[in-house]
N, C-alpha and C. Protein backbone atom coordinates (compact mmCIF):
# COMPACT_ATOMS: atom_id res chain seq x y z
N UNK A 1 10.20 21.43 -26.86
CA UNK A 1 10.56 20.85 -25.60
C UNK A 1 12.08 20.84 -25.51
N UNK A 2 12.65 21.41 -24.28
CA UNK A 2 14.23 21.37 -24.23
C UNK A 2 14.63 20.49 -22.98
N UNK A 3 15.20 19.14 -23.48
CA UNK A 3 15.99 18.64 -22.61
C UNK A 3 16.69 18.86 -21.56
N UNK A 4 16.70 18.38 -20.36
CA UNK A 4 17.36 18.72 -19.10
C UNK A 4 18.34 18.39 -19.36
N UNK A 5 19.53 18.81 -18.80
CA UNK A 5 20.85 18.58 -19.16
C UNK A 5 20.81 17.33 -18.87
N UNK A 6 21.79 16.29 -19.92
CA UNK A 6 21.69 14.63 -19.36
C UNK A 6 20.96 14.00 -19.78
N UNK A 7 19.41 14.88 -20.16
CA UNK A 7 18.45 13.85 -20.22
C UNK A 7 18.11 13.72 -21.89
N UNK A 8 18.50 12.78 -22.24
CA UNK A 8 18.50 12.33 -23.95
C UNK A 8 17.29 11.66 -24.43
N UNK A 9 16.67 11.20 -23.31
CA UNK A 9 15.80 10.33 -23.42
C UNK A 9 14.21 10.68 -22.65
N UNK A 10 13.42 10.18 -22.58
CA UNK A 10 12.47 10.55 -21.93
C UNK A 10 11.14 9.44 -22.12
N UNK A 11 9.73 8.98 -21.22
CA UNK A 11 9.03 8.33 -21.34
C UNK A 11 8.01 9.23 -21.55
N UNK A 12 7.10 9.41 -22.89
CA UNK A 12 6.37 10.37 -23.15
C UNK A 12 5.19 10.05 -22.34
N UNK A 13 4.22 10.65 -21.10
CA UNK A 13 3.05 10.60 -20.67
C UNK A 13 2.28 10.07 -21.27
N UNK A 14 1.99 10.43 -22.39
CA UNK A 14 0.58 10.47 -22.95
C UNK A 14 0.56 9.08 -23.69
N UNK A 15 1.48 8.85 -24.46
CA UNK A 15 1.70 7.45 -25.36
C UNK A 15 2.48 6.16 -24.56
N UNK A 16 2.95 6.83 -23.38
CA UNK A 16 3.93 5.89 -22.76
C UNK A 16 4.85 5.10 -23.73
N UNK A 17 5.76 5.91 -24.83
CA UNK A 17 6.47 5.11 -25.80
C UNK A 17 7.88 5.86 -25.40
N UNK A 18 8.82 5.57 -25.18
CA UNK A 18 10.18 5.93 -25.10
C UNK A 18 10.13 6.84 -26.08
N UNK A 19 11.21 8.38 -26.18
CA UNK A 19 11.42 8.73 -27.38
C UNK A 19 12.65 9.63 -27.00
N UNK A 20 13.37 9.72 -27.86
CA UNK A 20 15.11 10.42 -28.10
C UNK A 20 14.43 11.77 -28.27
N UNK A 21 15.22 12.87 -26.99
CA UNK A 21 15.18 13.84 -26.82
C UNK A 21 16.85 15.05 -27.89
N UNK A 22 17.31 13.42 -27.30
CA UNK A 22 18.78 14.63 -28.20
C UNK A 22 19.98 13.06 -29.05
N UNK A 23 19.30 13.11 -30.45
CA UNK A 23 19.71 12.47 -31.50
C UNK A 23 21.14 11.91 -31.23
N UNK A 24 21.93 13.34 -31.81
CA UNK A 24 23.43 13.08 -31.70
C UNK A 24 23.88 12.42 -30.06
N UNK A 25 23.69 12.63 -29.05
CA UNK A 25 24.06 12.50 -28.05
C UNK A 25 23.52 10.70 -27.71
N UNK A 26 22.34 10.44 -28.41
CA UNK A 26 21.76 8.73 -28.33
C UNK A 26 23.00 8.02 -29.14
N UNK A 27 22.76 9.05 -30.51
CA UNK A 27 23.94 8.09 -31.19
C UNK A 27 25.12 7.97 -31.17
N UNK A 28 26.19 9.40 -29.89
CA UNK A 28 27.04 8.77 -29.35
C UNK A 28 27.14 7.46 -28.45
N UNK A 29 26.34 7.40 -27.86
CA UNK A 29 26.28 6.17 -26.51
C UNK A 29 26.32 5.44 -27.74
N UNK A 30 25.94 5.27 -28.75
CA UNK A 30 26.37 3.76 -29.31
C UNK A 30 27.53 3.32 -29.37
N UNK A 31 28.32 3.87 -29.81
CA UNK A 31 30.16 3.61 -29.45
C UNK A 31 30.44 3.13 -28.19
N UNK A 32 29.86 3.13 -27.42
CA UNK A 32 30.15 2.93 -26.08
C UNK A 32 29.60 2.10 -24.96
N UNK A 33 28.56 1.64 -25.39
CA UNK A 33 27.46 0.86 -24.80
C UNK A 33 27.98 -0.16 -24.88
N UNK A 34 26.98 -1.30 -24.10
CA UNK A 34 27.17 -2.87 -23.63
C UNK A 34 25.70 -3.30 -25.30
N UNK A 35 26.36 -4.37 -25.26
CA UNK A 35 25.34 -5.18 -26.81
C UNK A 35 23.83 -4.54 -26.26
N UNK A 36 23.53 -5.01 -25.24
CA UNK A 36 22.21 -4.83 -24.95
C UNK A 36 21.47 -3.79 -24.90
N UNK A 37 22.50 -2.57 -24.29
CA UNK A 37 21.86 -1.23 -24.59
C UNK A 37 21.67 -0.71 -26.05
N UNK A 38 22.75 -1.44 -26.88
CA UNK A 38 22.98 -0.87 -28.01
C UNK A 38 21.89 -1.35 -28.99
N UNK A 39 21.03 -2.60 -28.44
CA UNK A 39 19.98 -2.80 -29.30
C UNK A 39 18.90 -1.92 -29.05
N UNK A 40 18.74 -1.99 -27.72
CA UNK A 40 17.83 -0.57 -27.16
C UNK A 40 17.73 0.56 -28.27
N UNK A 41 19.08 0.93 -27.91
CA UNK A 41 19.25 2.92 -28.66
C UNK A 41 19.03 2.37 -30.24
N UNK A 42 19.49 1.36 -30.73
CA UNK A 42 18.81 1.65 -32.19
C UNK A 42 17.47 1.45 -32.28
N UNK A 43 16.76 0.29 -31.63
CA UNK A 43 15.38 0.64 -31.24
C UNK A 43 15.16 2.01 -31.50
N UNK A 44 15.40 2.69 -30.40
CA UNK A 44 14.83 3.81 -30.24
C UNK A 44 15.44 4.94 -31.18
N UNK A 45 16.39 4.99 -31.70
CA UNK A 45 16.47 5.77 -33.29
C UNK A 45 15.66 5.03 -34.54
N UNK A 46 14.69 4.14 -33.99
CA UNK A 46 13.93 3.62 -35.48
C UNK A 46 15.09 2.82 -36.27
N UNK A 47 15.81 2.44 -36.08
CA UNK A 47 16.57 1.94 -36.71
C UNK A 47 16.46 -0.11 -36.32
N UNK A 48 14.86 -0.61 -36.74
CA UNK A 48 14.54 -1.48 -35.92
C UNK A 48 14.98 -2.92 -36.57
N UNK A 49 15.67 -2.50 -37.69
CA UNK A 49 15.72 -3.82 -38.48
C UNK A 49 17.16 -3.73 -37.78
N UNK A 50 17.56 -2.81 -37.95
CA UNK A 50 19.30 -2.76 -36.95
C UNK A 50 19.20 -3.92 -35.74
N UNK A 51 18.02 -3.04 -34.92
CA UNK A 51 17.86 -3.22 -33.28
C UNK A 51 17.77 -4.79 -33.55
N UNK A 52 16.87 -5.53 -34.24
CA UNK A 52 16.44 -6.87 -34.49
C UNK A 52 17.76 -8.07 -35.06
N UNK A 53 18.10 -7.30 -36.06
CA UNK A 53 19.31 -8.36 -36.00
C UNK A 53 20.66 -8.56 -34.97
N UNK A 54 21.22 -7.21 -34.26
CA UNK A 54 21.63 -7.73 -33.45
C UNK A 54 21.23 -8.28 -32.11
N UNK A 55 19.87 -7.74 -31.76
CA UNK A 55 19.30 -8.35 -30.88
C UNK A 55 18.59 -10.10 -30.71
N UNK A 56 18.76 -10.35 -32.27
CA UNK A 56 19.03 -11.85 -32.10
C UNK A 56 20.13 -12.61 -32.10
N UNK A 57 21.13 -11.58 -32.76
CA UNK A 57 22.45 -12.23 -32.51
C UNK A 57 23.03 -12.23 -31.26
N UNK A 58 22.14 -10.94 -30.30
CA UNK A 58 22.81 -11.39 -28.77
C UNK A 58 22.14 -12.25 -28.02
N UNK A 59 20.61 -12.50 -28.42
CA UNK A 59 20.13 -13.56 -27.86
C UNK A 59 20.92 -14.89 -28.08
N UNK A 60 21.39 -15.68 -29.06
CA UNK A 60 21.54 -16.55 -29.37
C UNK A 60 23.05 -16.53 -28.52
N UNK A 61 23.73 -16.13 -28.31
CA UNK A 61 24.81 -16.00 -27.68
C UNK A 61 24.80 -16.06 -26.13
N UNK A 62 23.52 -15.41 -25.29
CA UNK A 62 23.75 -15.27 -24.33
C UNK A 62 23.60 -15.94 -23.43
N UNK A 63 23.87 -16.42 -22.16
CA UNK A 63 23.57 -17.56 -21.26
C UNK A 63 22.56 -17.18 -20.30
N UNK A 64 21.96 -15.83 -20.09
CA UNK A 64 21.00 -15.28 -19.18
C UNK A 64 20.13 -14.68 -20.43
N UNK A 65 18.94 -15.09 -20.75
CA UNK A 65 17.89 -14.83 -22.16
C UNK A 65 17.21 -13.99 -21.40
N UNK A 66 17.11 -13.37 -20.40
CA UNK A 66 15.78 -12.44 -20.21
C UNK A 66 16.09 -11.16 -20.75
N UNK A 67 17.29 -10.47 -20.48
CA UNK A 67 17.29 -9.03 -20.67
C UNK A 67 17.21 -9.19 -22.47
N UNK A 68 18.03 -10.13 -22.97
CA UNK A 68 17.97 -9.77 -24.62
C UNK A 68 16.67 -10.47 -25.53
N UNK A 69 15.96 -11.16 -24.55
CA UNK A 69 14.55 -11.57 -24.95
C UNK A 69 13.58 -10.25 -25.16
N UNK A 70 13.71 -9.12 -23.39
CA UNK A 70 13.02 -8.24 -23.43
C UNK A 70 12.74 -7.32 -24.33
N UNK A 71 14.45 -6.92 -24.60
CA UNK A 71 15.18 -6.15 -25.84
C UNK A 71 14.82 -6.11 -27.24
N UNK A 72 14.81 -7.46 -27.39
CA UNK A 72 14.18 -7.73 -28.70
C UNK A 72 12.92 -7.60 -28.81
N UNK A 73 11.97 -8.13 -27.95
CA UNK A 73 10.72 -7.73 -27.48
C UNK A 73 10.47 -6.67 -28.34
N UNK A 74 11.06 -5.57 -27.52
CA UNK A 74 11.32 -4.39 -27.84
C UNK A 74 11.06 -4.07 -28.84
N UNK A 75 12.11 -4.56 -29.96
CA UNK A 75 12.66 -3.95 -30.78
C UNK A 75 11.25 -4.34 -31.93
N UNK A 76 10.80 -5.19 -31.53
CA UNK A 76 9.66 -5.55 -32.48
C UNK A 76 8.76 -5.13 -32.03
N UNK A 77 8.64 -4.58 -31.14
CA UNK A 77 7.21 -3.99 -30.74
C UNK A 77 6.84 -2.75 -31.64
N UNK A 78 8.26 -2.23 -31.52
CA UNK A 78 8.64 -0.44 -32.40
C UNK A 78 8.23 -0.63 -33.72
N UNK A 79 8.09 -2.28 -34.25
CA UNK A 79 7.25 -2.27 -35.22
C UNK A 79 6.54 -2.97 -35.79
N UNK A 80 5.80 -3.02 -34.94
CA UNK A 80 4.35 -3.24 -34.78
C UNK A 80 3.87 -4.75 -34.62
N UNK A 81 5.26 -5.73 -34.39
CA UNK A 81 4.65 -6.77 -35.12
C UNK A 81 4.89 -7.72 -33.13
N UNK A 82 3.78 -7.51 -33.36
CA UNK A 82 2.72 -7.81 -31.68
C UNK A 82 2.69 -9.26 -31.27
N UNK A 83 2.75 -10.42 -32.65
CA UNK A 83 3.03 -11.68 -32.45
C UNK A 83 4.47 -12.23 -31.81
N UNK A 84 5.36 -11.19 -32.71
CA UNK A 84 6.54 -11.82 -32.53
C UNK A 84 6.81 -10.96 -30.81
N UNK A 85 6.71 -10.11 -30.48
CA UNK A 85 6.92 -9.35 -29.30
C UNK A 85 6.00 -10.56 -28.34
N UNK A 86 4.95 -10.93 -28.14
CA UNK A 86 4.50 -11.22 -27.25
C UNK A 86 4.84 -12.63 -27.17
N UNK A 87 5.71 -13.52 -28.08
CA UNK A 87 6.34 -14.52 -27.99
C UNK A 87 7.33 -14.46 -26.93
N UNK A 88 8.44 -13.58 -27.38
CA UNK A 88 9.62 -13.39 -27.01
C UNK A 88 9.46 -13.15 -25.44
N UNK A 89 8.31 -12.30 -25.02
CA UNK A 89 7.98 -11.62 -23.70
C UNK A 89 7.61 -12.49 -23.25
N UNK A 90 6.34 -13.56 -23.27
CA UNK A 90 5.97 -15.03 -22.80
C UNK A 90 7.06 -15.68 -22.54
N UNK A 91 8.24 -16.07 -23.14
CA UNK A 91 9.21 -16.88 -23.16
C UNK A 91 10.15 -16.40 -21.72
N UNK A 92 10.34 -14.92 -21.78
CA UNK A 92 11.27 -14.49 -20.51
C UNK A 92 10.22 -14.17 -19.24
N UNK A 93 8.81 -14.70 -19.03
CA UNK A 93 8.02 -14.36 -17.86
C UNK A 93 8.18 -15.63 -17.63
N UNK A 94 8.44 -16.84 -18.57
CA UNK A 94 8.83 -18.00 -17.91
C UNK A 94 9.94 -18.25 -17.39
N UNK A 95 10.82 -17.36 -18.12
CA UNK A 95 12.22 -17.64 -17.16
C UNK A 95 12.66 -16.63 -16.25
N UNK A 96 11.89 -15.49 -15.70
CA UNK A 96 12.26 -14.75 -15.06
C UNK A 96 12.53 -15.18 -13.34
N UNK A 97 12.24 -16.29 -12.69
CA UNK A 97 12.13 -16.84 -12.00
C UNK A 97 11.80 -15.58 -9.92
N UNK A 98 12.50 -14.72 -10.20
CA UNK A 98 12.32 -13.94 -9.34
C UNK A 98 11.07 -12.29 -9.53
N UNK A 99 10.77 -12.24 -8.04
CA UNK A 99 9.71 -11.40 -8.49
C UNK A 99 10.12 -10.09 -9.08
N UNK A 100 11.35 -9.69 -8.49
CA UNK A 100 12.02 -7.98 -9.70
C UNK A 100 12.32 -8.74 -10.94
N UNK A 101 12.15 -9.85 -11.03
CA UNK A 101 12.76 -9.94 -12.82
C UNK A 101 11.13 -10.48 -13.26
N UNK A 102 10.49 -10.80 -12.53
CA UNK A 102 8.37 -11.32 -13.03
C UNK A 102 7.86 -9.73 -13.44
N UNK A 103 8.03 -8.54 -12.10
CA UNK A 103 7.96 -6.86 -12.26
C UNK A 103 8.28 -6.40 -13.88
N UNK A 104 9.64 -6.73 -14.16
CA UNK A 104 10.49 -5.76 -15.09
C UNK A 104 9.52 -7.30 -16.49
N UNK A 105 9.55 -8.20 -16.66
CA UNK A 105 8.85 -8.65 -17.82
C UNK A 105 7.15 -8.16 -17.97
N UNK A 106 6.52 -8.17 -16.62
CA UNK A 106 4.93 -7.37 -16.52
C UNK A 106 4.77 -6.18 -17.44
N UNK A 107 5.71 -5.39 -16.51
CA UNK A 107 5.92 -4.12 -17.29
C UNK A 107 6.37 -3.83 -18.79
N UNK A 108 6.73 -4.70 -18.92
CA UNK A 108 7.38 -4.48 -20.71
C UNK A 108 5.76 -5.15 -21.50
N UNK A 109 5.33 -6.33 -20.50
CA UNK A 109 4.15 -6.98 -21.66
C UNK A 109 3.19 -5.39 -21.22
N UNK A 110 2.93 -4.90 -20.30
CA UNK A 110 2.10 -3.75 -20.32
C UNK A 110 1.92 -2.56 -21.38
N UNK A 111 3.54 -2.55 -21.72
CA UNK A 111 3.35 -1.57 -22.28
C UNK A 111 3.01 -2.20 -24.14
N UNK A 112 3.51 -3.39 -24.34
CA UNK A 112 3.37 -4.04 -25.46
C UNK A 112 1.47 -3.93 -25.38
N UNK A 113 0.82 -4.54 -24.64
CA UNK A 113 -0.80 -4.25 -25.06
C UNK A 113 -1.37 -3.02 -24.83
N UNK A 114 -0.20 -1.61 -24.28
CA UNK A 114 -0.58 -0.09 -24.65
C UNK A 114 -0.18 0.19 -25.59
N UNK A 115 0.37 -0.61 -26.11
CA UNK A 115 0.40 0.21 -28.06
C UNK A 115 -0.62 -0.67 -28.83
N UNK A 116 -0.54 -1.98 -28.25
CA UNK A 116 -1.89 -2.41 -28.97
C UNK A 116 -3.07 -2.50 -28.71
N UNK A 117 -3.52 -0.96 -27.94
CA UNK A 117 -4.70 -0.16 -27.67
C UNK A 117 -5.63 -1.63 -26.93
N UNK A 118 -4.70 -2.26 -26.11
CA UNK A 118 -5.34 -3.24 -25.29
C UNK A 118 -5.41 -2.02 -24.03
N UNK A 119 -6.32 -1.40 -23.47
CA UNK A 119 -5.69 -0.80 -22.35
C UNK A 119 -5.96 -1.44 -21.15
N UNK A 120 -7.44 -2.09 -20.95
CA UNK A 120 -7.84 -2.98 -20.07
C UNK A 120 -6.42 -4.16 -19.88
N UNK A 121 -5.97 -5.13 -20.78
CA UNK A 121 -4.83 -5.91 -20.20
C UNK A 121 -4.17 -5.50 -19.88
N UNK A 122 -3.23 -3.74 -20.53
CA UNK A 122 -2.32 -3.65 -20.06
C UNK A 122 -2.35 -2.66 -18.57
N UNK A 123 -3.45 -2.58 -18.13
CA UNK A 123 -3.59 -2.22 -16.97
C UNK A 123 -3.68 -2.73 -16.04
N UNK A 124 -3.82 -4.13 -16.23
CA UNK A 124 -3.64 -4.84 -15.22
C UNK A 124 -2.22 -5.57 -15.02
N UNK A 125 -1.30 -5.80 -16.39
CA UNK A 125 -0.30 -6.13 -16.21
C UNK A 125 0.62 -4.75 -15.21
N UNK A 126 0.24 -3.44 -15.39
CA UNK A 126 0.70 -2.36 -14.85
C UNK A 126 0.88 -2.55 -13.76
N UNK A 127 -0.58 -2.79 -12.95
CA UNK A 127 -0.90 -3.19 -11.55
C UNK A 127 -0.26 -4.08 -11.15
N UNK A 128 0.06 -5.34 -11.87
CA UNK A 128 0.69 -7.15 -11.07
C UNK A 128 2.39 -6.35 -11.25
N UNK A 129 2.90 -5.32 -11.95
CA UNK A 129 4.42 -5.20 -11.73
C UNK A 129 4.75 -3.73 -10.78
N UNK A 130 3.30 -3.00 -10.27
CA UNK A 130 3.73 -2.09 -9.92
C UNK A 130 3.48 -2.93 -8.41
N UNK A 131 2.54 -3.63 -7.68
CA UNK A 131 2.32 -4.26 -6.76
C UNK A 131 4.01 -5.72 -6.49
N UNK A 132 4.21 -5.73 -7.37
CA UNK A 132 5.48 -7.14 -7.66
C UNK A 132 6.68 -6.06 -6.89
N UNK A 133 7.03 -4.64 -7.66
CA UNK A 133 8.11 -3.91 -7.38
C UNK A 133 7.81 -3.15 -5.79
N UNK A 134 6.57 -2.72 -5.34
CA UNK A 134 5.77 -2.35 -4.16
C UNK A 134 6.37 -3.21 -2.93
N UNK A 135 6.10 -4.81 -3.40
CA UNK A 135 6.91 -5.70 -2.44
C UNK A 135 8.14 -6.05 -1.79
N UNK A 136 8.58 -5.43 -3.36
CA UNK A 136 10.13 -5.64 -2.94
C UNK A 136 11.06 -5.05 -2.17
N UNK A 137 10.09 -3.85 -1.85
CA UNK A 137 10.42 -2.66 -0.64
C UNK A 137 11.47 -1.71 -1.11
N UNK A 138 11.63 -1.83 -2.59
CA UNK A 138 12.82 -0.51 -2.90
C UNK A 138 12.46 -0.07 -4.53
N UNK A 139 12.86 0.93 -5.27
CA UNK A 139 12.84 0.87 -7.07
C UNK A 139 11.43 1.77 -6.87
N UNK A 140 11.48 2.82 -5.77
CA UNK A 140 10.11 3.58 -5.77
C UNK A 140 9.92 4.42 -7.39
N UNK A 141 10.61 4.67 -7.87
CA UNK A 141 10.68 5.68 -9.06
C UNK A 141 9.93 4.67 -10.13
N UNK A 142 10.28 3.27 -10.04
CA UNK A 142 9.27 2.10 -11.08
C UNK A 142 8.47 1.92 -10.73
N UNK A 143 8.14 2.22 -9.50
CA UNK A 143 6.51 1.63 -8.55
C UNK A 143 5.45 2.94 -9.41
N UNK A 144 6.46 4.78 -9.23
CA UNK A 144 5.32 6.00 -9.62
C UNK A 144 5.22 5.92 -11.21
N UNK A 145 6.32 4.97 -11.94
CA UNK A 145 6.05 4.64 -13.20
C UNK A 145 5.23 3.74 -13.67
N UNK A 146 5.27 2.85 -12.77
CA UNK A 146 4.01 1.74 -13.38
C UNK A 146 2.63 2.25 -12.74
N UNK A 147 2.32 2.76 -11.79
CA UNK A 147 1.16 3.42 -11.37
C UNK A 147 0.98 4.67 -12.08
N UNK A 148 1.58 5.21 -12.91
CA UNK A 148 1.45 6.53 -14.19
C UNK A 148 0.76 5.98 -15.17
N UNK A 149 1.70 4.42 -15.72
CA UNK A 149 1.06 3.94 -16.92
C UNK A 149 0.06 3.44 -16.23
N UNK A 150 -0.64 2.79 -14.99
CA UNK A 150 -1.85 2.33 -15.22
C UNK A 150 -2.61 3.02 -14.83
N UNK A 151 -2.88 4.21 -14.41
CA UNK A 151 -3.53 5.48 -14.65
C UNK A 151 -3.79 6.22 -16.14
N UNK A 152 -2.87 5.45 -16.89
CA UNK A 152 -2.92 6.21 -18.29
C UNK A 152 -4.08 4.99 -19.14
N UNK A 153 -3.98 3.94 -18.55
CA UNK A 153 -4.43 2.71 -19.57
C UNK A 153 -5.89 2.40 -18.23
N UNK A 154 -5.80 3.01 -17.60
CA UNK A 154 -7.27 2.54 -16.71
C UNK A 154 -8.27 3.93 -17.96
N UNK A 155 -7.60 5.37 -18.12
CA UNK A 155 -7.75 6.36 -18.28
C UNK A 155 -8.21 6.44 -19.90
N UNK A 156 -7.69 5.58 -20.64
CA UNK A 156 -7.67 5.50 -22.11
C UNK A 156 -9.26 4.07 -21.78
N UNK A 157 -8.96 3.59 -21.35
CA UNK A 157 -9.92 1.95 -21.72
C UNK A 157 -11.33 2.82 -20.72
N UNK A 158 -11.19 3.53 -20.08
CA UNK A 158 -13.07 3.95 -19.59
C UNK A 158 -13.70 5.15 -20.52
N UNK A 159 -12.64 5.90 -21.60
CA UNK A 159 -12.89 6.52 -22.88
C UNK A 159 -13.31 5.47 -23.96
N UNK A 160 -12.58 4.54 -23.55
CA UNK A 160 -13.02 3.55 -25.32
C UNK A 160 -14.82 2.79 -24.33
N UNK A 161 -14.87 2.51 -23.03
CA UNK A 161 -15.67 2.10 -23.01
C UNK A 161 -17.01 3.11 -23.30
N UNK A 162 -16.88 4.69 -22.63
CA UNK A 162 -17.75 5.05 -22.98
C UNK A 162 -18.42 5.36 -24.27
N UNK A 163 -17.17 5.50 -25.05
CA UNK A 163 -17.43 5.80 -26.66
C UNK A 163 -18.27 4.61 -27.32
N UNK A 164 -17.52 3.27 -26.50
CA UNK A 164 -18.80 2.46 -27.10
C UNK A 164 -20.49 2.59 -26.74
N UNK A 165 -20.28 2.61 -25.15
CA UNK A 165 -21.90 2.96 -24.94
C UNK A 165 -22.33 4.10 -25.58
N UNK A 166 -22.10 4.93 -26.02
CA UNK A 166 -22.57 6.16 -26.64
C UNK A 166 -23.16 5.55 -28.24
N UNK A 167 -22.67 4.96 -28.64
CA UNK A 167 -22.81 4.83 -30.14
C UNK A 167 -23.43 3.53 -30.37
């Protein structure tokens, strides 16, 4: 697969998991980034024990907890550990107070119960942030993204159902 010029990054279809298209070019933006992105991109170079400690050190610092709640979220989701992610994510759907910031926490718990082959929950969390962003009358490119992933997780959970009736 060859990257579009620019594009370093990409949301894989099939797994709906973020993944680094062009290494060197992620791990320039680290020099250069804001704290928050920079927990992101090590996230996403696997580098999660990185992503985790400073992503609690920017939580603890910051006076607005949602974006570095999400972040961290994040960063624990990348591995694997589903308790501590769905804490952190609970905590910023309580403080998200507006419906684009209720949207952007939906969507992150969505994709947290599509890795943990929840596909039924996270299809419906898909639906409450693609309908949340729908309202808001603008951010169409997150509306055909959250209606992708819940096409992918309506699409995965009527395979697991039939596999069960079969057997």
């Amino acid at each position: 697969m060859t990257p579009r010029p620019q594009e370093v990054w990409r949301t894989d279809p099939a797994t709906l998991r973020d993944i680094v298209l062009d290494v060197p070019a992620m791990e320039a933006r680290l020099t250069q980034c804001l704290e928050l992105e920079r927990v992101w991109i090590l996230g996403l170079l696997d580098r999660t024990s990185e992503a985790i400690t400073e992503g609690q050190r920017l939580l603890a610092s910051s006076r607005d907890r949602l974006r570095p709640l999400l972040v961290l979220a994040r960063a624990y989701q990348r591995q694997y550990s589903w308790h501590e992610a769905a804490r952190l994510q609970e905590e910023a759907l309580c403080l998200s107070g507006t419906s684009a910031r209720e949207a952007l926490v939906r969507r992150q718990i969505g994709h947290r119960l599509f890795d943990e082959a929840r596909y039924r929950e996270a299809a419906a969390e898909f639906e409450w942030a693609r309908d949340l962003y729908r309202s808001l009358g603008q951010r169409e490119h997150i509306v055909r993204a959250c209606q992708q992933a819940l096409d992918r997780s309506r699409e995965l959970a009527n395979r697991e159902a039939i596999a069960f009736t079969t057997h």
